[in-house]
N, C-alpha and C. Protein backbone atom coordinates (compact mmCIF):
# COMPACT_ATOMS: atom_id res chain seq x y z
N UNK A 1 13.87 -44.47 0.49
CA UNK A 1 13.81 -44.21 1.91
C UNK A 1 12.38 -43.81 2.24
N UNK A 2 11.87 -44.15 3.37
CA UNK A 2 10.32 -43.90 3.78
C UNK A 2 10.56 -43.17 4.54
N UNK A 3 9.50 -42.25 4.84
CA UNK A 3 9.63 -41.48 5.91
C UNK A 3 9.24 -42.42 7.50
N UNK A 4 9.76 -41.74 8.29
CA UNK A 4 10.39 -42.34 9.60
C UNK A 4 8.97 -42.31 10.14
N UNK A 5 8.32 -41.41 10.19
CA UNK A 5 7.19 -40.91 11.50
C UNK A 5 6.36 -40.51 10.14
N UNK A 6 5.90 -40.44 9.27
CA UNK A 6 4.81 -40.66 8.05
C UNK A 6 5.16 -39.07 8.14
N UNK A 7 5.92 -37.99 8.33
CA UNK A 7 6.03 -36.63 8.12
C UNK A 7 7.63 -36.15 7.41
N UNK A 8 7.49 -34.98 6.63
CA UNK A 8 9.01 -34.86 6.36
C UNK A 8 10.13 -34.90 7.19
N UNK A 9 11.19 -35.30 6.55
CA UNK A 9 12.45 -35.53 7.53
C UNK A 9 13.57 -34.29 7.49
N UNK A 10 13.55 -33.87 8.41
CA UNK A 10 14.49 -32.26 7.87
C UNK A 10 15.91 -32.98 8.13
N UNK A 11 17.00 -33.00 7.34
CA UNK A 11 18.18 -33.41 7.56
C UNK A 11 19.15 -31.92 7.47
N UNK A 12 19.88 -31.72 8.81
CA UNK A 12 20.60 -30.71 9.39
C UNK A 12 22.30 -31.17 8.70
N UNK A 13 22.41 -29.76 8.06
CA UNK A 13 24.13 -30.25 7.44
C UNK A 13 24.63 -28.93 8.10
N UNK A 14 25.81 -28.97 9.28
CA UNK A 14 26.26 -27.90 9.66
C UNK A 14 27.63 -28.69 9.89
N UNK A 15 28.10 -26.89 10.31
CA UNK A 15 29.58 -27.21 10.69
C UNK A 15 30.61 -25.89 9.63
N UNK A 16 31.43 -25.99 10.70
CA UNK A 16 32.60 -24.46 10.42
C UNK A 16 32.76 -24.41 8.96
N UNK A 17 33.14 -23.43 8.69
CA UNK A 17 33.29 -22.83 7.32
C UNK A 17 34.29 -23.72 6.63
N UNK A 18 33.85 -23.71 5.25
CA UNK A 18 34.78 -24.55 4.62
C UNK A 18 34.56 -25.56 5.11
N UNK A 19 33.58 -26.17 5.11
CA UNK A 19 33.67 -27.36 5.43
C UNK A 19 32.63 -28.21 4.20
N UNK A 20 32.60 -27.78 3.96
CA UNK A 20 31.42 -28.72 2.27
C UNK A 20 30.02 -28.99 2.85
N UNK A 21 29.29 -28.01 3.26
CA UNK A 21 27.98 -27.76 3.70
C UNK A 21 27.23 -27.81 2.11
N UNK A 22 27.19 -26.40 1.87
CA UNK A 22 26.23 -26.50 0.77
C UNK A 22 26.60 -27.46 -0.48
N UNK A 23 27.68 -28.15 -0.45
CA UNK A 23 28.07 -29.38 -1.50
C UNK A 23 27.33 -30.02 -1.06
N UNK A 24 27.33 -30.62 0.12
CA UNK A 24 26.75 -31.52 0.28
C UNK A 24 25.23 -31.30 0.52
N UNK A 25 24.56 -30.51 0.60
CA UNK A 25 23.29 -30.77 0.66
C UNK A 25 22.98 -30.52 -1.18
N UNK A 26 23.38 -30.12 -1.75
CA UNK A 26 23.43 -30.33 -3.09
C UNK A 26 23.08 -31.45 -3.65
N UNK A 27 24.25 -32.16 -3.37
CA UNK A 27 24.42 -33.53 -3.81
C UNK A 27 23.48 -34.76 -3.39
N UNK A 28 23.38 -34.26 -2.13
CA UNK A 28 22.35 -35.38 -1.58
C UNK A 28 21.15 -35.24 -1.98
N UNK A 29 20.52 -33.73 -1.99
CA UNK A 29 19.43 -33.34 -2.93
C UNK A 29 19.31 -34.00 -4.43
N UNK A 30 20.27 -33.95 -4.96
CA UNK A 30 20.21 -34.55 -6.15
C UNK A 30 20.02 -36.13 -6.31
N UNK A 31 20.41 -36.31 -5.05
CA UNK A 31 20.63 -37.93 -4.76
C UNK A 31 19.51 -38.75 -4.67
N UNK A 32 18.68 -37.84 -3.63
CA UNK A 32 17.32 -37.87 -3.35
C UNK A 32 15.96 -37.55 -3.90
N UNK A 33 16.66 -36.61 -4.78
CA UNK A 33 15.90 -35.94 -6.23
C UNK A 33 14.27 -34.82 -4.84
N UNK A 34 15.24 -34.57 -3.72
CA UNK A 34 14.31 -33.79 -3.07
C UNK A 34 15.21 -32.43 -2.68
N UNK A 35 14.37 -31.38 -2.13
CA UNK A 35 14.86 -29.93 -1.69
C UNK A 35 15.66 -29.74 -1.05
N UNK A 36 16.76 -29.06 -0.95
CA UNK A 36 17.46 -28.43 -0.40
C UNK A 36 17.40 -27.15 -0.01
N UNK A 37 17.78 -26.31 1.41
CA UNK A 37 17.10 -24.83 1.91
C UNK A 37 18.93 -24.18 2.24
N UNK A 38 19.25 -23.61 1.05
CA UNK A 38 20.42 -22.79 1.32
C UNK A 38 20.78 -21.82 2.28
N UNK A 39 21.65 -21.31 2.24
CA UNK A 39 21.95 -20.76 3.64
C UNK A 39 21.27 -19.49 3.76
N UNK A 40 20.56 -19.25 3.95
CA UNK A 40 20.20 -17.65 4.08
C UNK A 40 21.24 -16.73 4.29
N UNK A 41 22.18 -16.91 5.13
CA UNK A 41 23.18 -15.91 6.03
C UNK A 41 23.65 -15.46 4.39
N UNK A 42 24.28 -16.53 3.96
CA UNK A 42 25.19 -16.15 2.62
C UNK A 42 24.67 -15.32 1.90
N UNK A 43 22.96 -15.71 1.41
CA UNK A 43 22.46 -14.40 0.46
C UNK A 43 22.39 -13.12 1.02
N UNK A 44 22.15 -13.03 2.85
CA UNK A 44 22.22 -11.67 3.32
C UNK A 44 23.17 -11.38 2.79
N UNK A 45 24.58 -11.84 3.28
CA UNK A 45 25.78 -10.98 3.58
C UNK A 45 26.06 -10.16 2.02
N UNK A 46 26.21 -11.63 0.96
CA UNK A 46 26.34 -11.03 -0.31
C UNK A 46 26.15 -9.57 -0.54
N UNK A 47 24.03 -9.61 -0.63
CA UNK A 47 23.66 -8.48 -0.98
C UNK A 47 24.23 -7.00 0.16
N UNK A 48 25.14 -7.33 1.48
CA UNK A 48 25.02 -6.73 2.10
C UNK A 48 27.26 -6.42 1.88
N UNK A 49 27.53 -6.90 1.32
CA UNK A 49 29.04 -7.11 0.58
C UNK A 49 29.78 -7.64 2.26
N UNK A 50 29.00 -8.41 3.07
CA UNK A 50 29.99 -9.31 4.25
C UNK A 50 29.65 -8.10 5.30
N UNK A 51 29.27 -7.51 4.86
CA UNK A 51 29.33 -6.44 6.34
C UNK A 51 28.18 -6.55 7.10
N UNK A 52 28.32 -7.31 8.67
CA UNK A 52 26.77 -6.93 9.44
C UNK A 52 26.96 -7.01 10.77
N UNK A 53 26.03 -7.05 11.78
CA UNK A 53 26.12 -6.80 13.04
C UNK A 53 25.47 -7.99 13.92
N UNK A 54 26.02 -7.93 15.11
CA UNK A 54 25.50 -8.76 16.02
C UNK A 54 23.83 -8.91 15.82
N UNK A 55 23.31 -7.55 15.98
CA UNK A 55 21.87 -7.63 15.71
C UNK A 55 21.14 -7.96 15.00
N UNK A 56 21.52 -8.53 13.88
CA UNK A 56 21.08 -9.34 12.48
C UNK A 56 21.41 -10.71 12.64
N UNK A 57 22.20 -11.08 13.46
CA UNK A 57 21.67 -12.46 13.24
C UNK A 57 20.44 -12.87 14.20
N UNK A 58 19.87 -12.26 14.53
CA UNK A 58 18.57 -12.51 15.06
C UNK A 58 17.35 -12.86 13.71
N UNK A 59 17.62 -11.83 12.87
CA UNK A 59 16.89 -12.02 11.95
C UNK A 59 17.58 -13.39 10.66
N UNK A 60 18.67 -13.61 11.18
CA UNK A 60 19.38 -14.56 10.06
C UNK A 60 18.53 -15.91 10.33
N UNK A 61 18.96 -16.01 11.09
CA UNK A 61 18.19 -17.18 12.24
C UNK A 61 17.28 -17.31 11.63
N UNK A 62 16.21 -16.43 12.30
CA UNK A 62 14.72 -16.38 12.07
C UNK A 62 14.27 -16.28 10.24
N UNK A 63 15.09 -15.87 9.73
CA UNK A 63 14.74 -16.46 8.08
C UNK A 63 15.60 -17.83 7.39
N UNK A 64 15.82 -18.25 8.00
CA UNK A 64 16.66 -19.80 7.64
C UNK A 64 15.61 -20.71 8.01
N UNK A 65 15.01 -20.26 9.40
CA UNK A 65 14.12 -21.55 9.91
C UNK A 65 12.73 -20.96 8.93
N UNK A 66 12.62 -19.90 8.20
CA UNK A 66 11.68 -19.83 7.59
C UNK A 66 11.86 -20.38 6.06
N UNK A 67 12.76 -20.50 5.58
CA UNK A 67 13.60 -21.12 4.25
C UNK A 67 13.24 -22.57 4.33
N UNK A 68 12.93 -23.27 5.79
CA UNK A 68 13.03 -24.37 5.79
C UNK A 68 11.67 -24.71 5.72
N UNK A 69 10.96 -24.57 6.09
CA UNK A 69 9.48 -24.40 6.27
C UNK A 69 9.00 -24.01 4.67
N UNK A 70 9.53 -23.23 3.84
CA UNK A 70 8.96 -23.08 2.55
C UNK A 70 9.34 -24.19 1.67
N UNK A 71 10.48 -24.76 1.72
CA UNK A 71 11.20 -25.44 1.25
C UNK A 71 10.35 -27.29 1.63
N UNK A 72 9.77 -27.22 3.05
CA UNK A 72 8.48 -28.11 2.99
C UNK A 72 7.89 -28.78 2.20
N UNK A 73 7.09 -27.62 1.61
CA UNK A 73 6.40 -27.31 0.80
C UNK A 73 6.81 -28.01 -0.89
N UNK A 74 7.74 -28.17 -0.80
CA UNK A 74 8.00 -28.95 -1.82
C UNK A 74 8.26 -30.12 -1.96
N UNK A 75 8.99 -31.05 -0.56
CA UNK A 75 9.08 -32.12 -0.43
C UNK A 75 7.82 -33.54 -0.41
N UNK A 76 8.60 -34.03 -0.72
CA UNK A 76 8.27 -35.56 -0.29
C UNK A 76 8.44 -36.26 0.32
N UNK A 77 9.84 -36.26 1.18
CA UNK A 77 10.13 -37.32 1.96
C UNK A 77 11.31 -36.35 2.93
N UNK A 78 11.89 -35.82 2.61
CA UNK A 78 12.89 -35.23 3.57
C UNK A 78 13.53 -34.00 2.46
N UNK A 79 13.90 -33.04 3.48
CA UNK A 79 14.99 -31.75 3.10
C UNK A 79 16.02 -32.08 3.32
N UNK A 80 16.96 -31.08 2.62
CA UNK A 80 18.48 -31.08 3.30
C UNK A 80 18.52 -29.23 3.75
N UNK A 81 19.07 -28.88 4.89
CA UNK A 81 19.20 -27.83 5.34
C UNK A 81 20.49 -27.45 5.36
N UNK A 82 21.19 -26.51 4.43
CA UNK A 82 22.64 -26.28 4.24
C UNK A 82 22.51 -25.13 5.49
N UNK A 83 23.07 -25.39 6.94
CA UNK A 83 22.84 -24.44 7.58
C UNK A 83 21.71 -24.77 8.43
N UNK A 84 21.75 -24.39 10.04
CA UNK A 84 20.33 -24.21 10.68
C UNK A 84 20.42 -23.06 11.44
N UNK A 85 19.45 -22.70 12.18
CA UNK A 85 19.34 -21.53 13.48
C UNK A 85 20.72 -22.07 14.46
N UNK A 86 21.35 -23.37 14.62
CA UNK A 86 22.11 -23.63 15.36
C UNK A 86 23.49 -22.89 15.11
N UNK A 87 23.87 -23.35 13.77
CA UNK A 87 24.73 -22.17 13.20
C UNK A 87 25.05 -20.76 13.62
N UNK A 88 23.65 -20.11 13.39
CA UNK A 88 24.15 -19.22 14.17
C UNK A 88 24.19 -18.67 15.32
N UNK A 89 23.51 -19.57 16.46
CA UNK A 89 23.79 -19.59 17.57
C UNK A 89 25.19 -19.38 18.05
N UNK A 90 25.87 -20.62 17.18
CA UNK A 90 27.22 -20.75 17.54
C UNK A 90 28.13 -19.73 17.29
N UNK A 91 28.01 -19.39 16.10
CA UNK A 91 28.71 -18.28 15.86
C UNK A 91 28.47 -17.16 16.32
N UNK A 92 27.30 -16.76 16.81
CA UNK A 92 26.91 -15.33 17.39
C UNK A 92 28.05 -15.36 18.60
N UNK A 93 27.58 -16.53 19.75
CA UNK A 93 28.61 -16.85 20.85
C UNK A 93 30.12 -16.68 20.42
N UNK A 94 30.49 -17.55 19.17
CA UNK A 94 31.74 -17.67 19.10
C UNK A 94 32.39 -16.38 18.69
N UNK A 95 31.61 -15.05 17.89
CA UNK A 95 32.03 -13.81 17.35
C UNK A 95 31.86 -13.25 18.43
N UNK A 96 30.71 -13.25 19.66
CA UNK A 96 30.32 -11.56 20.08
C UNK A 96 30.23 -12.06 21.76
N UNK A 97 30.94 -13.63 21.93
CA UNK A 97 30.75 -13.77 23.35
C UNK A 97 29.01 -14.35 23.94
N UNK A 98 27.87 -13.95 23.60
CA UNK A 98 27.19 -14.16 23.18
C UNK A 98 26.23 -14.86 22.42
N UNK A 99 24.77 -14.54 22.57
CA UNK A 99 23.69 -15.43 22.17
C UNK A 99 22.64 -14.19 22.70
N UNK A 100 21.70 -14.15 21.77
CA UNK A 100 20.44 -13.29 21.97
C UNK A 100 19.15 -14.76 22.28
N UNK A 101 18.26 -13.97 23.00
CA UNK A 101 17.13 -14.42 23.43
C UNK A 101 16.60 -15.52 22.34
N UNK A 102 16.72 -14.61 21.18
CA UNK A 102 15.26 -14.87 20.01
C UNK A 102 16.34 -15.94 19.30
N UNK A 103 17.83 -16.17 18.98
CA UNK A 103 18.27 -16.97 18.45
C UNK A 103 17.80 -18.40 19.42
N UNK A 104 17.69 -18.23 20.75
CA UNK A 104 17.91 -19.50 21.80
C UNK A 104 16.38 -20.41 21.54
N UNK A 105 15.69 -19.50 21.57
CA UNK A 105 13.88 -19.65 20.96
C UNK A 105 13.68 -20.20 19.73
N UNK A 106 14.30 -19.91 18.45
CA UNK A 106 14.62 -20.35 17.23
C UNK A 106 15.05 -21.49 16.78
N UNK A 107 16.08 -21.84 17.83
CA UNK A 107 16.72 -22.61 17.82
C UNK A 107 16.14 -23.96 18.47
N UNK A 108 15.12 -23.76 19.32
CA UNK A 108 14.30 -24.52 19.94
C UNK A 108 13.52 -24.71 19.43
N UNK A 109 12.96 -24.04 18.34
CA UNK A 109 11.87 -24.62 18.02
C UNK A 109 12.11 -25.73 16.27
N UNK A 110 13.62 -25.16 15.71
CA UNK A 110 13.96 -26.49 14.72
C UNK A 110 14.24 -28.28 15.08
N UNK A 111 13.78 -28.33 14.22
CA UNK A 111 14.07 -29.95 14.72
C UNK A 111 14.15 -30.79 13.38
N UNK A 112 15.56 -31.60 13.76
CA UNK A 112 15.79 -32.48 12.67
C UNK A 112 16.23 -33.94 13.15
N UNK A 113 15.65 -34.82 11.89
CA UNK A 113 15.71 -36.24 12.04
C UNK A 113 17.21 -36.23 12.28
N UNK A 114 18.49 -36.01 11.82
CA UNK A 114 19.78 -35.79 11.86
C UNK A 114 20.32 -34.78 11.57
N UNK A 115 21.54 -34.58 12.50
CA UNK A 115 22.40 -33.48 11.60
C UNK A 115 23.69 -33.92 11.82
N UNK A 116 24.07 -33.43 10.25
CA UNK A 116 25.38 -34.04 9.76
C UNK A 116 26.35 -33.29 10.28
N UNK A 117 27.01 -33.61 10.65
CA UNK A 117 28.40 -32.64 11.48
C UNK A 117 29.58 -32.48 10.21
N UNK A 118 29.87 -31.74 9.53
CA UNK A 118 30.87 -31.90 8.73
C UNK A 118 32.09 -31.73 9.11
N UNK A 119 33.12 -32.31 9.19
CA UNK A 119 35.05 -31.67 9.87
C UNK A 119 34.93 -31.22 8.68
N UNK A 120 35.85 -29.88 9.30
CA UNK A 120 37.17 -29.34 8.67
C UNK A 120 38.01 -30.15 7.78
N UNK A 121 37.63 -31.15 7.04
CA UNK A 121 39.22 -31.48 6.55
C UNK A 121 39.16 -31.59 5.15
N UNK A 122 38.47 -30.79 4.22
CA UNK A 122 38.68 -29.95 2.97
C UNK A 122 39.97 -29.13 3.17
N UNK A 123 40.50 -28.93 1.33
CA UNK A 123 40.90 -27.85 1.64
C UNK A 123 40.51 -26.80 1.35
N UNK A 124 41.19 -25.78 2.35
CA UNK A 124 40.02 -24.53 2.60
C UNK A 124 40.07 -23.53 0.61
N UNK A 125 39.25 -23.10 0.59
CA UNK A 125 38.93 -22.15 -0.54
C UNK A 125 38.32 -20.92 -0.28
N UNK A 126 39.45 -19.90 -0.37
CA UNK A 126 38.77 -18.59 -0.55
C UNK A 126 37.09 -17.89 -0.35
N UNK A 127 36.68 -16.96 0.03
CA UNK A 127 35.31 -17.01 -0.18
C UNK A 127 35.70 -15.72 0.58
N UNK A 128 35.28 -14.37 0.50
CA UNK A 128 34.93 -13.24 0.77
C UNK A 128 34.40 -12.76 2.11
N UNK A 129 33.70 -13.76 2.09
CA UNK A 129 32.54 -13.80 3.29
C UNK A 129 32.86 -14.51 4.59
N UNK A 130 34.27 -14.95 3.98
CA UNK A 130 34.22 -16.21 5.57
C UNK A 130 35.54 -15.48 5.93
N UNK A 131 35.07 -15.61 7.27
CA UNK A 131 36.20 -15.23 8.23
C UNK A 131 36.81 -16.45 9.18
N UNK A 132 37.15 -17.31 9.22
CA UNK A 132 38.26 -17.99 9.55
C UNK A 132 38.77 -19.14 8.45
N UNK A 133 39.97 -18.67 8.10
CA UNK A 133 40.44 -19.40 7.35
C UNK A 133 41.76 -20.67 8.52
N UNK A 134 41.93 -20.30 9.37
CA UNK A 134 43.10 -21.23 10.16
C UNK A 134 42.47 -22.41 10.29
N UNK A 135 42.71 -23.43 10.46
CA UNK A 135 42.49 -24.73 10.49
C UNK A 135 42.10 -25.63 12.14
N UNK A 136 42.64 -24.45 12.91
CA UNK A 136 42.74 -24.70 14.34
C UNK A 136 41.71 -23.49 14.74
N UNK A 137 41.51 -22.68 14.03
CA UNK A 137 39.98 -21.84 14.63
C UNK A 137 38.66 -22.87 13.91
N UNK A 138 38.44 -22.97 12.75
CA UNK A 138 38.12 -24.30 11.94
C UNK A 138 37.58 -25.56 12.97
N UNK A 139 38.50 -26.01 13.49
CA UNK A 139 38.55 -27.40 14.15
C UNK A 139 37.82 -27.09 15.68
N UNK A 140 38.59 -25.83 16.09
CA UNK A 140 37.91 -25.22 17.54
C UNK A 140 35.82 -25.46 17.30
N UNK A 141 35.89 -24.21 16.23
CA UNK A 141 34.36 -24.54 15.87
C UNK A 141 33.54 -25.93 15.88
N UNK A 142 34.53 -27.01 15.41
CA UNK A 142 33.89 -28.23 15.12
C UNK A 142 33.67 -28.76 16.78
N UNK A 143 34.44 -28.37 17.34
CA UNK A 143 34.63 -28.92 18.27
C UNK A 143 33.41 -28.41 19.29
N UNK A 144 33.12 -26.72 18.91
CA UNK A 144 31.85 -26.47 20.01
C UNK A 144 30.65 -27.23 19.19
N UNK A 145 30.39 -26.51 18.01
CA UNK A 145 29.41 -27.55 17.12
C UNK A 145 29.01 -28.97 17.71
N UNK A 146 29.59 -30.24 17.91
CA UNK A 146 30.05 -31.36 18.39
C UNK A 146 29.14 -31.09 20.06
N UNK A 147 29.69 -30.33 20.55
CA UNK A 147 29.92 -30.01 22.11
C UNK A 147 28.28 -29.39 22.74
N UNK A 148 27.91 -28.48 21.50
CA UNK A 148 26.55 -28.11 21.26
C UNK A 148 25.58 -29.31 20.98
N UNK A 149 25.99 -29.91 20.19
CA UNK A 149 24.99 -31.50 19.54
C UNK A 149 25.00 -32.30 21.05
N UNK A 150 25.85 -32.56 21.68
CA UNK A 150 25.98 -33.54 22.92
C UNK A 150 25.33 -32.65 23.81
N UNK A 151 25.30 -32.07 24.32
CA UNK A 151 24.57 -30.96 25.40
C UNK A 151 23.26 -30.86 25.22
N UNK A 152 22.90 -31.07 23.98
CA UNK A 152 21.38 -30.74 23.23
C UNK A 152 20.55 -32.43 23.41
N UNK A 153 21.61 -32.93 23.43
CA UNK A 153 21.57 -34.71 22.99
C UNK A 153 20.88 -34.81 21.56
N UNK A 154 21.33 -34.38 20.90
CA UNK A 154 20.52 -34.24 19.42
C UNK A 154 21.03 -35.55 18.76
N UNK A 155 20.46 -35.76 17.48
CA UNK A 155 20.88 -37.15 16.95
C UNK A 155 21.93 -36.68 15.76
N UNK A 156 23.03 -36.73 15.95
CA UNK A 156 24.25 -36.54 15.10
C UNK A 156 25.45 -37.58 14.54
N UNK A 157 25.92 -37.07 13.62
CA UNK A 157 27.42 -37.97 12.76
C UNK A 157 27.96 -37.21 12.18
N UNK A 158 29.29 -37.32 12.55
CA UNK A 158 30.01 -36.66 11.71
C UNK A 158 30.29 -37.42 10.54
N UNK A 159 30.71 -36.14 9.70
CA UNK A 159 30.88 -36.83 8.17
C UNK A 159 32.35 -36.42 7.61
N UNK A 160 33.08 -36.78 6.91
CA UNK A 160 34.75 -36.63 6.66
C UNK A 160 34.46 -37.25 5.42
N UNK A 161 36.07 -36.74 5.00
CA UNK A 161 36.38 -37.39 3.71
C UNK A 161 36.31 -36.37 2.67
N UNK A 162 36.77 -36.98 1.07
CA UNK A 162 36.90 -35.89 0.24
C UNK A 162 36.03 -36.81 -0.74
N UNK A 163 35.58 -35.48 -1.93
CA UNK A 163 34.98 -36.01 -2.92
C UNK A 163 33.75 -37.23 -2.13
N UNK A 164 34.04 -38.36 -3.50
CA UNK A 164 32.90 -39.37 -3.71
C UNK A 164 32.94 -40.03 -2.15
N UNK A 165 33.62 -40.26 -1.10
CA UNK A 165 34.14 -40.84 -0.20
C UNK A 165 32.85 -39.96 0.55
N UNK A 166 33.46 -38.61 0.56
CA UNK A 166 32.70 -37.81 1.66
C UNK A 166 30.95 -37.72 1.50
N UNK A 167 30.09 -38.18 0.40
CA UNK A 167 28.90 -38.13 -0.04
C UNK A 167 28.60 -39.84 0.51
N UNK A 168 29.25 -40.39 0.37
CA UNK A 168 29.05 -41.99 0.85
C UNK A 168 28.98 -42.24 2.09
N UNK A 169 29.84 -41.39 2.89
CA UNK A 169 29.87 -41.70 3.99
C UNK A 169 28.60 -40.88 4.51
N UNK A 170 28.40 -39.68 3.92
CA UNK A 170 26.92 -39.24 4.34
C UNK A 170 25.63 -39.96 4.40
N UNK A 171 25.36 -40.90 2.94
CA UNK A 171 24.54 -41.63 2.63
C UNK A 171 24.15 -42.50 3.46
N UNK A 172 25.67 -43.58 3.79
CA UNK A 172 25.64 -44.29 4.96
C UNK A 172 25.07 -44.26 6.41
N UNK A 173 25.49 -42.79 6.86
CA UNK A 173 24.62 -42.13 8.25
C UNK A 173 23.11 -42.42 8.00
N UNK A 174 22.57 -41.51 6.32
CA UNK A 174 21.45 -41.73 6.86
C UNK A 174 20.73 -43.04 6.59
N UNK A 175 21.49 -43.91 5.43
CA UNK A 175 20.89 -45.53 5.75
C UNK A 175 20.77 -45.93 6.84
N UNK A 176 21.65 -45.83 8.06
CA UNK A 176 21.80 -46.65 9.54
C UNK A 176 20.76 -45.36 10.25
N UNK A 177 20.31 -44.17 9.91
CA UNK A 177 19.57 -43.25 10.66
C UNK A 177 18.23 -43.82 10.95
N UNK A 178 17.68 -43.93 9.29
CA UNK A 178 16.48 -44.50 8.83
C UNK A 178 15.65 -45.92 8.75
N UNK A 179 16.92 -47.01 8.63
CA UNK A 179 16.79 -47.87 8.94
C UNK A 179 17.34 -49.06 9.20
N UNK A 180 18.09 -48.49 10.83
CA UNK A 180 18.23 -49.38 11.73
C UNK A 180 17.40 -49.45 13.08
């Protein structure tokens, strides 16, 4: 794959929990044999055992889009971003009603060649840290996610499927992204 505009290509993998985010930027990383920029939120919360406040995701934000930017730095041709500032836009709104200033700014200033929309339709797996496990809060999310991408007019696809299916059909997006 060449780069599009002779500069790196940041490729955006979001979408509700449980949904095979960081698999998939994994995989495609591996695929691509280029970087992947993990979620920041996750290593906060960890070290923080899931517990935090509205007022931190200001700073979640603002160190993800900095994860991505270091993570640059290593590429060649494109990232995969498990996670963006959009993320937690959404969720700030979707937890606290809400959106702070500095997430809306953050969020404006990432930009990606695509972002992969992942559904809900894994099945869900345990994890400490995540708070909706229902399938219909799940799908709700996908649905603002989706609703957010169209409003933004951003360049998006959703991606489905399980296993080898669900990495193919990713691949595919960005063959027809890149070059059609």
């Amino acid at each position: 794959m060449e780069k599009a505009t002779g500069m790196i290509q940041r490729i955006a993998i979001i979408g509700p929990e449980a949904s095979g985010k960081t698999e998939l930027a994994k995989q495609l990383s591996a695929h691509f044999d280029e970087p992947w920029v993990p979620e920041f939120a996750r290593e906060y919360l960890e070290a923080k055992n899931g517990v935090y406040g509205k007022s931190e995701l200001d700073s979640i934000a603002k160190n993800q889009l900095e994860a991505e930017e270091f993570q640059l730095l290593k590429a060649n041709r494109l990232i995969f971003c498990d996670t963006t500032p959009l993320v937690v836009k959404v969720w700030s709104n979707y937890k606290y009603g809400n959106c702070s200033k500095k997430i809306l700014k953050i969020v404006e200033q990432s930009n990606y060649a695509v972002q992969l929309l992942l559904k809900p339709d894994l099945e869900y797996t345990n994890d400490p840290l995540r708070e909706n496990q229902s399938l219909k809060d799940r799908n709700e999310l996908f649905d603002i996610y989706e609703n957010e991408l169209i409003k933004s007019n951003e360049n998006y696809a959703v991606v489905h499927g399980f296993g080898e299916n669900r990495l193919k059909n990713a691949l595919n997006i960005l063959q027809q992204t890149f070059y059609s």
